[in-house]
N, C-alpha and C. Protein backbone atom coordinates (compact mmCIF):
# COMPACT_ATOMS: atom_id res chain seq x y z
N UNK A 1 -4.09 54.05 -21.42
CA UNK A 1 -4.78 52.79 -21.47
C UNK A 1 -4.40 52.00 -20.22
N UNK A 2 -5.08 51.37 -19.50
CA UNK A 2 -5.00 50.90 -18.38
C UNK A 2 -4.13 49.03 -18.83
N UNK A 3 -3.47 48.43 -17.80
CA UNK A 3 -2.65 47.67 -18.31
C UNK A 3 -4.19 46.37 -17.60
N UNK A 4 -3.73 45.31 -17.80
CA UNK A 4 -3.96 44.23 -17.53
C UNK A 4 -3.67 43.33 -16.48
N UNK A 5 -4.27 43.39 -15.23
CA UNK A 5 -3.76 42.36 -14.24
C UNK A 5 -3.66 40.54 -14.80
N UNK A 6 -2.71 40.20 -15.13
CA UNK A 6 -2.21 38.74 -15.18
C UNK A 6 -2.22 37.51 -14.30
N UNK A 7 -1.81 38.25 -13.00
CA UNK A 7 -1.60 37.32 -11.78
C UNK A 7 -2.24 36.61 -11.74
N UNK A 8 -2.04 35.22 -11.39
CA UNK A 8 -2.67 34.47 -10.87
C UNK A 8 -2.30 33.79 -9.18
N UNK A 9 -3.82 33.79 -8.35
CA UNK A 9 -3.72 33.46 -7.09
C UNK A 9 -4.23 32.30 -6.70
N UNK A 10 -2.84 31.82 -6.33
CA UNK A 10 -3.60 29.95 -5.88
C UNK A 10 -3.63 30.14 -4.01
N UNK A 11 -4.53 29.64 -3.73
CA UNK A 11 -4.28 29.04 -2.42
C UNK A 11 -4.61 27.85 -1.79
N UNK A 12 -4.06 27.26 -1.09
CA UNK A 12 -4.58 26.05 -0.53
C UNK A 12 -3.71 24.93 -1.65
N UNK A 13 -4.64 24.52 -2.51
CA UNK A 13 -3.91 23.39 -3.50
C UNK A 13 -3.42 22.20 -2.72
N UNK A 14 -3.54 21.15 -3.73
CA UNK A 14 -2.72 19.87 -3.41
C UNK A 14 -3.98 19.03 -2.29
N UNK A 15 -4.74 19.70 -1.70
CA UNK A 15 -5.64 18.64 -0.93
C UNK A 15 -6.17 17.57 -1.46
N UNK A 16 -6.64 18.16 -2.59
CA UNK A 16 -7.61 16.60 -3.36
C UNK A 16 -6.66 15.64 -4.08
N UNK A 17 -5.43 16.23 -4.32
CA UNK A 17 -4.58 14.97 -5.01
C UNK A 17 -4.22 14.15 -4.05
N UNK A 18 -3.70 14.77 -2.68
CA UNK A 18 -3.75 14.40 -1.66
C UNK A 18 -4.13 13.25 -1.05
N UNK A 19 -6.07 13.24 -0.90
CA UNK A 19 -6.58 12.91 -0.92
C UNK A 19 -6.32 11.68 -1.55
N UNK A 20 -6.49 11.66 -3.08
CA UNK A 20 -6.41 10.73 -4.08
C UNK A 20 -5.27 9.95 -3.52
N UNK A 21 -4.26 10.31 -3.62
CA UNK A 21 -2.99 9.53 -3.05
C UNK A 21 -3.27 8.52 -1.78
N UNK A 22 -3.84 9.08 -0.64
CA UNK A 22 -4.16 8.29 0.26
C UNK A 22 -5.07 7.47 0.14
N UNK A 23 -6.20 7.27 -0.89
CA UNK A 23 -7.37 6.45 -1.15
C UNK A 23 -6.94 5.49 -1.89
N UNK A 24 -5.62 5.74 -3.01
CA UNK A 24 -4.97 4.88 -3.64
C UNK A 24 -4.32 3.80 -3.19
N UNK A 25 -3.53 4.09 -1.57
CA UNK A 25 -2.67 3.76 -0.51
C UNK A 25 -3.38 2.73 0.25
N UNK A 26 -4.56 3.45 0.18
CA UNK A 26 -5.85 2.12 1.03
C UNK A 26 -6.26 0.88 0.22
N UNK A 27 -6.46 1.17 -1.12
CA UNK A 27 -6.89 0.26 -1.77
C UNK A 27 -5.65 -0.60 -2.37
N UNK A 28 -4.36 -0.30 -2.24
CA UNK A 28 -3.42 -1.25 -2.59
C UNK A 28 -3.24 -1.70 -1.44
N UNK A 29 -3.18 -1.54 -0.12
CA UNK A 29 -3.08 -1.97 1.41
C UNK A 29 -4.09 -3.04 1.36
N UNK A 30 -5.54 -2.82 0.88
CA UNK A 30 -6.51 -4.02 0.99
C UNK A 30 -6.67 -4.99 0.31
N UNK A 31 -5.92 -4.40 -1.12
CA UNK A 31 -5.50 -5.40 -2.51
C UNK A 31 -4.67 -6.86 -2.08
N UNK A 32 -3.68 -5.98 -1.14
CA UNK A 32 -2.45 -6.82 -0.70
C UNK A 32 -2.66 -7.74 0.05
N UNK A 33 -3.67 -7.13 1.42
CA UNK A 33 -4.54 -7.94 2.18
C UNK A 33 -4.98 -9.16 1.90
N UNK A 34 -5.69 -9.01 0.60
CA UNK A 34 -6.42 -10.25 0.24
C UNK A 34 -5.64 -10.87 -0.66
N UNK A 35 -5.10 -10.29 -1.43
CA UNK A 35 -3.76 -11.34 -1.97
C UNK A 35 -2.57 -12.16 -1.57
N UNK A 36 -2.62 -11.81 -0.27
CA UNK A 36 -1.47 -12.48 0.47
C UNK A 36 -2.46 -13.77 1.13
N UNK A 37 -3.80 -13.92 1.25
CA UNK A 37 -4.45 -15.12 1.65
C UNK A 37 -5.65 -13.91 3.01
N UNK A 38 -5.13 -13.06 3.34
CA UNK A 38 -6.07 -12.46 4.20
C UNK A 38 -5.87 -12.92 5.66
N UNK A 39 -4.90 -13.39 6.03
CA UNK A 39 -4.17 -14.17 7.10
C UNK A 39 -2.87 -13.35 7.34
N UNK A 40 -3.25 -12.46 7.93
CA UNK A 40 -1.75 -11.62 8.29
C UNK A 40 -0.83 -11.92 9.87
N UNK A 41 -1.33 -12.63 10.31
CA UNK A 41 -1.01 -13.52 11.40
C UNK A 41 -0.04 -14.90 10.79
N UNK A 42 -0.24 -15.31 10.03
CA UNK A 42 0.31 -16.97 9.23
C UNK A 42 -0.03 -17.81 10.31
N UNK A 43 -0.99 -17.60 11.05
CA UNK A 43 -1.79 -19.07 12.33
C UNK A 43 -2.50 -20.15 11.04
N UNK A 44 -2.76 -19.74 10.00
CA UNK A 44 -3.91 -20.51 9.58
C UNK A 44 -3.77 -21.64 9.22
N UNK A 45 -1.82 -22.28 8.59
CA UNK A 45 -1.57 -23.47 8.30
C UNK A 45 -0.74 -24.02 8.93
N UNK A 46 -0.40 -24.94 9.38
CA UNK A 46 0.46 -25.78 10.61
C UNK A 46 1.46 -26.49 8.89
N UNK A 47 2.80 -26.43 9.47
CA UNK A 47 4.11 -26.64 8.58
C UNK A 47 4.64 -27.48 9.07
N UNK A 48 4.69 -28.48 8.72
CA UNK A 48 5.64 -29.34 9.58
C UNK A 48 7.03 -30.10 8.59
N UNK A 49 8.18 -29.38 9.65
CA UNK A 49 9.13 -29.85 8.86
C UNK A 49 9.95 -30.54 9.40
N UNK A 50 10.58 -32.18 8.48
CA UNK A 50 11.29 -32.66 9.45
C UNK A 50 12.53 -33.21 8.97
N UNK A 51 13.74 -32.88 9.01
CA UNK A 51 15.35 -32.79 8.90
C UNK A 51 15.86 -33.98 9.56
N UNK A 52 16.70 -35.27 8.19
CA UNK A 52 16.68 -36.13 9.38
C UNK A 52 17.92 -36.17 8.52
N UNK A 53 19.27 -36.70 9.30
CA UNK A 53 20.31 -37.18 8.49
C UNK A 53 20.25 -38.84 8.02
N UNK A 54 21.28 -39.00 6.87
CA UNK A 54 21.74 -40.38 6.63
C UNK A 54 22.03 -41.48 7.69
N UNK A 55 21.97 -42.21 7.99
CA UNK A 55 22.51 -43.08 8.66
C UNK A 55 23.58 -43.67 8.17
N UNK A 56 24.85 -43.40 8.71
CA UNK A 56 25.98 -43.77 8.46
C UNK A 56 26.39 -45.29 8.47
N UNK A 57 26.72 -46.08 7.54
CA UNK A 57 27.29 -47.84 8.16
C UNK A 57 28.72 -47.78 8.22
C-alpha cells in the first residue's frame, strides 16, 4: 500500500501581514497627526510668558 505524502510547503509567507502591519503604522501616524492639532511645527500659537519677581521693601 503506498504511504501518504503529509508535507506541507510554504513559501514566501508573512507579506500580507506585513503589509497589514505597515498600513496600520500609517493610519496611527495620521491619527496622531491630527490629534496632536495637525501643526507639527508648534508655529501656530505665540506663548507668551512672563516671570517677574516680588519686589522686596
Amino acid at each position: 500500500m503506498a504511504e501518504k505524502d503529509t508535507t506541507v510547503v510554504t513559501t514566501g509567507g508573512g507579506g500580507g501581514s506585513w503589509f497589514l502591519v505597515g498600513a496600520l503604522l500609517v493610519i496611527v501616524a495620521v491619527g496622531g497627526y491630527f490629534f496632536l492639532g495637525g501643526d507639527l511645527s508648534g508655529g501656530g500659537k505665540d506663548i507668551d510668558v512672563s516671570i517677574e519677581l516680588p519686589k522686596a521693601d
